[in-house]
N, C-alpha and C. Protein backbone atom coordinates (compact mmCIF):
# COMPACT_ATOMS: atom_id res chain seq x y z
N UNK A 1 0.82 -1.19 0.00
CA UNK A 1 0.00 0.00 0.00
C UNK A 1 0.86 1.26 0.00
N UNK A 2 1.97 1.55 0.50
CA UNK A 2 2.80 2.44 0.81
C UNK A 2 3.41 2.69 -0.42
N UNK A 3 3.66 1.97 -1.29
CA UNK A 3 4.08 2.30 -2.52
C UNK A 3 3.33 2.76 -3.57
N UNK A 4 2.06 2.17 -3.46
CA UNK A 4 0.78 2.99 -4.23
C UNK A 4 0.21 4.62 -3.55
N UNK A 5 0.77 4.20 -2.46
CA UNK A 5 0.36 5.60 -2.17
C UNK A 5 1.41 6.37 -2.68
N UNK A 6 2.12 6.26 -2.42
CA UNK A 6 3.57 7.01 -3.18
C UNK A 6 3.57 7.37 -4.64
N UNK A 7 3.15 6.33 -5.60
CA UNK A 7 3.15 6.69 -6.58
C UNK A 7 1.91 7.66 -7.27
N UNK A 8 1.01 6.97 -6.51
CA UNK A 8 -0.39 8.76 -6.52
C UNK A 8 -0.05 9.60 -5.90
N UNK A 9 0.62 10.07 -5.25
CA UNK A 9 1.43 11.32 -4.44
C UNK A 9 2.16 12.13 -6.09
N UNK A 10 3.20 10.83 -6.62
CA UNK A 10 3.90 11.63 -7.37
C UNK A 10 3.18 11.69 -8.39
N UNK A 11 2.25 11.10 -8.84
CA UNK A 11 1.10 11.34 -10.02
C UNK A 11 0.62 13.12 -10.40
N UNK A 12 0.05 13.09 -8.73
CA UNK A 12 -0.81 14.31 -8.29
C UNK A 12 0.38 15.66 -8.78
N UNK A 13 1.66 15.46 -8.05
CA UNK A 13 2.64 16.27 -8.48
C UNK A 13 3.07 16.70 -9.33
N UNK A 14 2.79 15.70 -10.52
CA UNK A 14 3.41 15.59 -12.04
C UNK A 14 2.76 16.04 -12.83
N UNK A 15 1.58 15.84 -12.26
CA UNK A 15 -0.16 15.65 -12.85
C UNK A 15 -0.71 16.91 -13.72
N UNK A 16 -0.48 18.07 -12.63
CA UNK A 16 -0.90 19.28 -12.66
C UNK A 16 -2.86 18.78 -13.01
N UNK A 17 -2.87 19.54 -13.81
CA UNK A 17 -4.00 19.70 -14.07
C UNK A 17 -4.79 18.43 -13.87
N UNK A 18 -4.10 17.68 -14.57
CA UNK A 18 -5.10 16.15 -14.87
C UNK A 18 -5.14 15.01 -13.84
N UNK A 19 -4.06 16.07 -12.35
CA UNK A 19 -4.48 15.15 -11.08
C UNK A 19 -5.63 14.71 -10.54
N UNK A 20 -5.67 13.72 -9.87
CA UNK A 20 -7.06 13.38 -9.10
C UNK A 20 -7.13 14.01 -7.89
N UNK A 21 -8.31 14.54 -7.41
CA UNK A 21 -8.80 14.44 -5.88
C UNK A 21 -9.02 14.45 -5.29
N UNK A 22 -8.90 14.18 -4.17
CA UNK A 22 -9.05 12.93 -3.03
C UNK A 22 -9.86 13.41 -2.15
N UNK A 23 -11.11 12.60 -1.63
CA UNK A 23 -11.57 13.33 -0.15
C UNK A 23 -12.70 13.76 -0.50
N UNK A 24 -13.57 14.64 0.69
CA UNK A 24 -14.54 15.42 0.30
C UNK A 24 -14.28 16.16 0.68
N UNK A 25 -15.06 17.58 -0.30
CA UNK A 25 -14.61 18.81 0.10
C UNK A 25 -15.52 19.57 1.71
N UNK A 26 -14.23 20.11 2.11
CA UNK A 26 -14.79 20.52 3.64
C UNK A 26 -14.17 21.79 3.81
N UNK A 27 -13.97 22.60 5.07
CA UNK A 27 -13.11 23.19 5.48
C UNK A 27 -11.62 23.13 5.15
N UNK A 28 -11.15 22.09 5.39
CA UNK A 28 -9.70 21.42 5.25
C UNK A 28 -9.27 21.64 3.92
N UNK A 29 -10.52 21.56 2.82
CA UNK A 29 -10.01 21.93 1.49
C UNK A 29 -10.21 22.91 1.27
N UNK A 30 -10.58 23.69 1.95
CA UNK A 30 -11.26 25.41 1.56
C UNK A 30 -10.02 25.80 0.50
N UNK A 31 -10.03 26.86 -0.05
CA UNK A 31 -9.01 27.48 -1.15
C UNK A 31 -8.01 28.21 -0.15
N UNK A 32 -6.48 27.89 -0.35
CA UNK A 32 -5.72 29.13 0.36
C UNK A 32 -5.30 30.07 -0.17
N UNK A 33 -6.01 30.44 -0.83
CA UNK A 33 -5.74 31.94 -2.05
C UNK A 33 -6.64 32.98 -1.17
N UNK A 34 -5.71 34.22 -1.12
CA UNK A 34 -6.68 35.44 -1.27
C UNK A 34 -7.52 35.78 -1.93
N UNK A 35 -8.26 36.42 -1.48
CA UNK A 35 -9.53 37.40 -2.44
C UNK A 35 -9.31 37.68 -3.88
N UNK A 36 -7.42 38.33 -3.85
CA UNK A 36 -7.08 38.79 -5.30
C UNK A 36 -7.21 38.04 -6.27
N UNK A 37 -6.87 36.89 -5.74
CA UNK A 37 -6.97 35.69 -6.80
C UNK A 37 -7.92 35.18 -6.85
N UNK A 38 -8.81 34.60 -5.90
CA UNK A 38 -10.00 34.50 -6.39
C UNK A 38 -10.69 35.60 -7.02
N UNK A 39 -10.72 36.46 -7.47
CA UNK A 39 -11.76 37.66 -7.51
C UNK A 39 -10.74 38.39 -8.82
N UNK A 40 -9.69 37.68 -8.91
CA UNK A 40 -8.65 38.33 -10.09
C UNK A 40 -9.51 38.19 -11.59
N UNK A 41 -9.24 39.03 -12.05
CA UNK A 41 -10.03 38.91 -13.98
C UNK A 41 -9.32 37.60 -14.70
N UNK A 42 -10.14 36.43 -14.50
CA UNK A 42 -10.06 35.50 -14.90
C UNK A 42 -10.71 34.66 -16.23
N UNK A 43 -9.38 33.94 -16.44
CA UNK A 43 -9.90 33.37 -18.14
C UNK A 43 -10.63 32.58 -17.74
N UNK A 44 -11.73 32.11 -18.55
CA UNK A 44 -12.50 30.63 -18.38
C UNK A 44 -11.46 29.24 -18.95
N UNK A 45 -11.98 28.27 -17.88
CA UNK A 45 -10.83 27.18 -17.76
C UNK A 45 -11.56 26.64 -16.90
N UNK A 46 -11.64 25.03 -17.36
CA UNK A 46 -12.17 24.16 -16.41
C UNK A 46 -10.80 22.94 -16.31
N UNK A 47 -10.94 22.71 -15.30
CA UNK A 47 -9.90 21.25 -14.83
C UNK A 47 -10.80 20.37 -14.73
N UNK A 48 -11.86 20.17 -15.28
CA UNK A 48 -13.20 19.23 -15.49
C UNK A 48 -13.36 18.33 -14.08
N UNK A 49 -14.37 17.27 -14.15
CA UNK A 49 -14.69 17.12 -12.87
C UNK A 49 -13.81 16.21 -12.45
N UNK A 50 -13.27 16.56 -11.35
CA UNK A 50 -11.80 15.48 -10.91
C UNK A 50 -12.90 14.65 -9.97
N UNK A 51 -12.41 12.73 -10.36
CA UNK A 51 -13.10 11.47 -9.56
C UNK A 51 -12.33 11.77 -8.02
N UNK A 52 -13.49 11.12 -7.26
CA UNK A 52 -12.71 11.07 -5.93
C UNK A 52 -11.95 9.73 -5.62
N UNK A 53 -11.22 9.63 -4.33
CA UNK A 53 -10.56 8.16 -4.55
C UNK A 53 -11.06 7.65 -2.93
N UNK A 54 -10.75 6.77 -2.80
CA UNK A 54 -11.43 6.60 -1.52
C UNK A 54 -10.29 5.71 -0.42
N UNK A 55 -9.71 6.32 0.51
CA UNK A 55 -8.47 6.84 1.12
C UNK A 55 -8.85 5.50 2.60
N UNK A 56 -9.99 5.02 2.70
CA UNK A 56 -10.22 4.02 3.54
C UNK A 56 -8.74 3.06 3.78
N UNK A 57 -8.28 2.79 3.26
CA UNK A 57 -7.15 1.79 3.12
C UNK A 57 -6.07 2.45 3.49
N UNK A 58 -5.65 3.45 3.86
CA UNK A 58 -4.55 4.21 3.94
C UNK A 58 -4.41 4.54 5.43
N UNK A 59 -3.30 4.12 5.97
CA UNK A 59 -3.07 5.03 7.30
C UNK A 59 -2.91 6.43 7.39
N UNK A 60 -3.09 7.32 8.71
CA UNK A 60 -3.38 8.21 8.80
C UNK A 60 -2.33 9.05 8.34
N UNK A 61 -0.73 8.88 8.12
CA UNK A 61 -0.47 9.81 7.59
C UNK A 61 -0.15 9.98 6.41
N UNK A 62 -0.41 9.07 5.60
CA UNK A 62 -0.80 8.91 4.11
C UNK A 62 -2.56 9.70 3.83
N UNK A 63 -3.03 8.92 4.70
CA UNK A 63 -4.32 10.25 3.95
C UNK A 63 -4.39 12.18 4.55
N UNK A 64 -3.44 12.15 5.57
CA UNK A 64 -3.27 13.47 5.69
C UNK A 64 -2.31 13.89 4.29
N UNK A 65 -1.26 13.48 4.13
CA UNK A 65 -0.47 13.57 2.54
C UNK A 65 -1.41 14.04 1.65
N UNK A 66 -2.04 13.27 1.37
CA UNK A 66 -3.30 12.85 0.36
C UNK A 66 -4.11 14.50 0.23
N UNK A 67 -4.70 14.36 1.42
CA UNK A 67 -5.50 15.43 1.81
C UNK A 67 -4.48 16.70 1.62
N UNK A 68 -3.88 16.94 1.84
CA UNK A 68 -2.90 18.47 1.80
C UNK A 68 -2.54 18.97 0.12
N UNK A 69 -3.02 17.15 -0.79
CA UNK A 69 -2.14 17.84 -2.00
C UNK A 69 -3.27 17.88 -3.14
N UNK A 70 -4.62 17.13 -2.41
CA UNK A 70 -6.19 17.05 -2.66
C UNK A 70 -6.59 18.73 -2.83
N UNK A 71 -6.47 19.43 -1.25
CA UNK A 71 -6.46 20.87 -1.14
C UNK A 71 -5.72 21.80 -2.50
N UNK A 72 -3.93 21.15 -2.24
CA UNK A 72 -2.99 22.05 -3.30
C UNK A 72 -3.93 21.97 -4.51
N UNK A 73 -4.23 21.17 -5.26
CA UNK A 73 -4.65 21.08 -6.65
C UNK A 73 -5.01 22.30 -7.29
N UNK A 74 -6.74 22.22 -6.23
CA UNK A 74 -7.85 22.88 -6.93
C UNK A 74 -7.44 24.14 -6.80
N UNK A 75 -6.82 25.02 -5.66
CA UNK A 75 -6.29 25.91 -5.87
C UNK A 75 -5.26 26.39 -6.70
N UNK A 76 -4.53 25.74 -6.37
CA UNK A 76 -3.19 25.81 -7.86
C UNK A 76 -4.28 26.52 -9.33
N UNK A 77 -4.99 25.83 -9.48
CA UNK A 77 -5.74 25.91 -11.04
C UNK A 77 -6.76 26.90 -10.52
N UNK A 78 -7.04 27.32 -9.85
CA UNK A 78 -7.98 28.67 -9.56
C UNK A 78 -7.07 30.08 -9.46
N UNK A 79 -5.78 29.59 -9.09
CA UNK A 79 -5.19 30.71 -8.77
C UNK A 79 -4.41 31.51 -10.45
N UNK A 80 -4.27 30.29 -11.09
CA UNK A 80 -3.84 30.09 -12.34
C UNK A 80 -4.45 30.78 -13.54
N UNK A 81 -5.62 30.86 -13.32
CA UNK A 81 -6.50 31.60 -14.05
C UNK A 81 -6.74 33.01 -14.29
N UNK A 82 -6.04 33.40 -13.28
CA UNK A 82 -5.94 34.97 -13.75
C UNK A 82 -5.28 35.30 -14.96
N UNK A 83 -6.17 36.35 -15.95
CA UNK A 83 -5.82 36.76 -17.02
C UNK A 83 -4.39 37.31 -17.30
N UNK A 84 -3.80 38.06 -16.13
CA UNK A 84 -2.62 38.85 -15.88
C UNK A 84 -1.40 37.49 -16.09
N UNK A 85 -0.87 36.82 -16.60
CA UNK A 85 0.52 35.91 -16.41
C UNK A 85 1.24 36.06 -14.79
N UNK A 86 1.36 37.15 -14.53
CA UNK A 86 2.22 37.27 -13.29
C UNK A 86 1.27 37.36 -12.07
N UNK A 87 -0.22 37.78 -12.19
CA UNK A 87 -0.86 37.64 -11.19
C UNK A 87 -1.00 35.93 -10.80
N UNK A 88 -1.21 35.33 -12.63
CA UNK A 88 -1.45 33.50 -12.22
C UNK A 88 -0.81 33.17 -11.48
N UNK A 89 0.62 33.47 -11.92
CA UNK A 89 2.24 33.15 -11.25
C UNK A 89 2.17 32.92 -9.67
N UNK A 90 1.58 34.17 -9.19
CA UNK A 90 1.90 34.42 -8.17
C UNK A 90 0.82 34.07 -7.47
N UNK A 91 -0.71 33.68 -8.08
CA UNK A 91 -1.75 33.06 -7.03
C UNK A 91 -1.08 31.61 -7.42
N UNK A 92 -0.81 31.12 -8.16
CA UNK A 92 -0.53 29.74 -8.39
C UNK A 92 0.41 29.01 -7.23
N UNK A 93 1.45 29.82 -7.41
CA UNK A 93 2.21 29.59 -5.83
C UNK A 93 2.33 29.93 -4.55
N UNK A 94 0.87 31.06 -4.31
CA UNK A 94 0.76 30.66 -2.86
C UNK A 94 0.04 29.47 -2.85
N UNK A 95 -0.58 29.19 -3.34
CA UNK A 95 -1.52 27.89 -3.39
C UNK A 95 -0.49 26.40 -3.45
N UNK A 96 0.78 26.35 -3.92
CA UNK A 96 2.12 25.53 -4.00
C UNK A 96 2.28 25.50 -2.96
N UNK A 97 2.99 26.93 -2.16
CA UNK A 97 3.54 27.02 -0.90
C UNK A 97 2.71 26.67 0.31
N UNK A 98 1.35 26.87 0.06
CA UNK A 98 0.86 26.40 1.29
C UNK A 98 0.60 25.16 1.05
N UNK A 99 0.84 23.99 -0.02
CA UNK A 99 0.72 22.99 -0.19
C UNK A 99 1.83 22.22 0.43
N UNK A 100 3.10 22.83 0.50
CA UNK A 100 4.17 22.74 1.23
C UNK A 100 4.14 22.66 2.22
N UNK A 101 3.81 23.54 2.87
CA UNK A 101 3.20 23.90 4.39
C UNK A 101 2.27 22.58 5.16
N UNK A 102 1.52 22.36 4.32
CA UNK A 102 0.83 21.43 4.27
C UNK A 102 1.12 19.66 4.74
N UNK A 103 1.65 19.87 3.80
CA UNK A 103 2.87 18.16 3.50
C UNK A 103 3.52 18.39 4.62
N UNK A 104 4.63 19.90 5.03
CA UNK A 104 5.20 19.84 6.23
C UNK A 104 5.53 19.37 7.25
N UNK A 105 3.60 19.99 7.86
CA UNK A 105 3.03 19.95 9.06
C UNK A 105 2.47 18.65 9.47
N UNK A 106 2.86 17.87 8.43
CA UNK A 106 2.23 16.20 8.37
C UNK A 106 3.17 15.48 8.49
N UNK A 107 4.51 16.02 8.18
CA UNK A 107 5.71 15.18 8.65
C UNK A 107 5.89 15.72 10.05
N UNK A 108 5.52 16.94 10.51
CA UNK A 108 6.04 17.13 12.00
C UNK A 108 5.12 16.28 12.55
N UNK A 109 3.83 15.90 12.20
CA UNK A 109 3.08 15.04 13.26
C UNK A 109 3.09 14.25 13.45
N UNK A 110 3.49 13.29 12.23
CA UNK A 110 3.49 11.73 11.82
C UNK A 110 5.14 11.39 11.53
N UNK A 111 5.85 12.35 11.19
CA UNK A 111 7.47 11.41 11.31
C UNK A 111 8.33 11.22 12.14
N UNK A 112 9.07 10.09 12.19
CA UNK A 112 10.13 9.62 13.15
C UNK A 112 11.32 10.32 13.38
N UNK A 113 11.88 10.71 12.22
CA UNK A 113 13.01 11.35 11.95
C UNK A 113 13.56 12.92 12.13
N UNK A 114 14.43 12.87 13.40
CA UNK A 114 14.78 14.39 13.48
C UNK A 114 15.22 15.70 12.55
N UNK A 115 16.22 14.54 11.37
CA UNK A 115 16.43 15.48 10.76
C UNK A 115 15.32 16.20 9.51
N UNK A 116 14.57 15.31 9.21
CA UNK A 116 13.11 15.20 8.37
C UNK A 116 12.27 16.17 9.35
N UNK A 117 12.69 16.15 10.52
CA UNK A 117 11.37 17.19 11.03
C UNK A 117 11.88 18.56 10.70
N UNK A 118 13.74 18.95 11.08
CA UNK A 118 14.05 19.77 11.02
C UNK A 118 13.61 20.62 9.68
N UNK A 119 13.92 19.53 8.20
CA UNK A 119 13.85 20.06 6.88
C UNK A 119 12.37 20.37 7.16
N UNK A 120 11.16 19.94 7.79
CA UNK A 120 10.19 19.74 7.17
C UNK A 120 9.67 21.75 8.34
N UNK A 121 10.38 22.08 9.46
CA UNK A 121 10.22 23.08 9.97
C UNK A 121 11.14 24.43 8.52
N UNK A 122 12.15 24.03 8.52
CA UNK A 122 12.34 25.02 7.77
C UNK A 122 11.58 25.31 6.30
N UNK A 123 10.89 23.97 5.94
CA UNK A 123 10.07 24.66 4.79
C UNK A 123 8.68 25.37 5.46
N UNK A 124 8.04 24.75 6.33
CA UNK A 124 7.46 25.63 6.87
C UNK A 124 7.75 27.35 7.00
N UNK A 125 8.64 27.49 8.22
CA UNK A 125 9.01 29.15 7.74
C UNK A 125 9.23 29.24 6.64
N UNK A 126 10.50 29.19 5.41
CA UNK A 126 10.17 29.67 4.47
C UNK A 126 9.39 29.98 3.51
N UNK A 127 8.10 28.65 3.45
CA UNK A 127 7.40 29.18 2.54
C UNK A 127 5.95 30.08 3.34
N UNK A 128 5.97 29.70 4.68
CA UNK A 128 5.37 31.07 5.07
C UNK A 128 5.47 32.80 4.75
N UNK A 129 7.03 33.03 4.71
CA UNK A 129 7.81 33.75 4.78
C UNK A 129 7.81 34.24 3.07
N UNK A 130 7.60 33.33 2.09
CA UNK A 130 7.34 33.47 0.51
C UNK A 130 5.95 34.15 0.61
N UNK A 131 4.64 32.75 1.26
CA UNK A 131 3.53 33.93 0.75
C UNK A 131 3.05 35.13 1.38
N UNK A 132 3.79 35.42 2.42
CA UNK A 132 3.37 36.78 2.70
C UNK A 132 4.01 37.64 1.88
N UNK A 133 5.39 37.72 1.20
CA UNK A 133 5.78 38.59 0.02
C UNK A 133 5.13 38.43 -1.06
N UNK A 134 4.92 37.16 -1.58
CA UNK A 134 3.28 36.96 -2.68
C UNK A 134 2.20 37.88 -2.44
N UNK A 135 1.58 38.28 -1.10
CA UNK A 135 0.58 38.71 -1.26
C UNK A 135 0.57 40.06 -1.31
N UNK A 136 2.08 40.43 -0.46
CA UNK A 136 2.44 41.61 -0.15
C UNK A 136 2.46 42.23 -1.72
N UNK A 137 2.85 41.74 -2.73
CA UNK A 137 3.49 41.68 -4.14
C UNK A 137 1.69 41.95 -4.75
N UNK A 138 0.90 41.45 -4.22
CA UNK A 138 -0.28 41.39 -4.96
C UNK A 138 -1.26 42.26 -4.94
N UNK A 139 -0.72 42.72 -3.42
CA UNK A 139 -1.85 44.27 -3.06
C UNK A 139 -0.88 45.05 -4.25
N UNK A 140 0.58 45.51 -3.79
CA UNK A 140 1.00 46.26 -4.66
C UNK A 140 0.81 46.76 -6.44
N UNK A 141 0.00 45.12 -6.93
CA UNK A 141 0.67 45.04 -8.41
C UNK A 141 -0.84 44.29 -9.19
N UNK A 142 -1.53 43.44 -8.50
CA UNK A 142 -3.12 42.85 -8.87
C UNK A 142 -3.93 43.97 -8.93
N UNK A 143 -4.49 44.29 -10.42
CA UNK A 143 -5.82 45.15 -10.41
C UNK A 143 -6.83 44.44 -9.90
């Protein structure tokens, strides 16, 4: 199982658009994009209806994985849509970075390994530390 999960992990990653996923939508998947990006002058674009998968079989920190990159997706491709290139750019990857964040905070809960927690704290700050200059970047520069 650990290896199938692995390889839909790197699917989802590779995937972009034509990833699956996972879960139902709740809170947990809410969008982590600002207003700008949601609300940015956007092209029409559908990522058509993504199947769900059903995560029963998976220990818990495989479907938290799951779930964090379930969330990344749909945002990624909402944020993407802004007409502007550099506004997409830049909603596209807060929606990355907090996908990061994400994955992170799932190795600090669920992994064994000190030095894996350490890497997995410093992506935390940094990509905290990214989307607040993203957004900072977006009041400045998003009509």
């Amino acid at each position: 199982m650990r290896n199938t999960t692995l390889v839909l992990a790197a699917t989802i990653v590779l995937g972009g658009a034509n990833s699956v996923a996972f879960g139902q939508e709740n809170a947990a998947t809410a969008s982590p994009l600002p207003d700008r990006c949601r609300q940015a002058d956007q092209m029409a674009m559908s990522s058509g209806d993504m199947p769900k998968m059903d995560m029963s079989g998976m220990d818990e920190s495989h479907q938290a994985y799951m779930s964090a990159m379930a969330k990344m997706d749909p945002a990624m491709m909402e944020g993407i849509k802004a007409k502007d290139p550099d506004v997409a750019f830049i909603c596209g990857m807060i929606a990355h970075h907090q996908g990061a964040i994400d994955m992170a905070e799932v190795e600090l809960k669920y992994g064994n390994n000190g030095d894996a927690k350490k890497k997995a704290q410093k992506v935390i700050s940094a990509q905290k530390q990214e989307i607040k200059d993203f957004k900072k970047w977006l009041e400045a520069h998003a009509k």
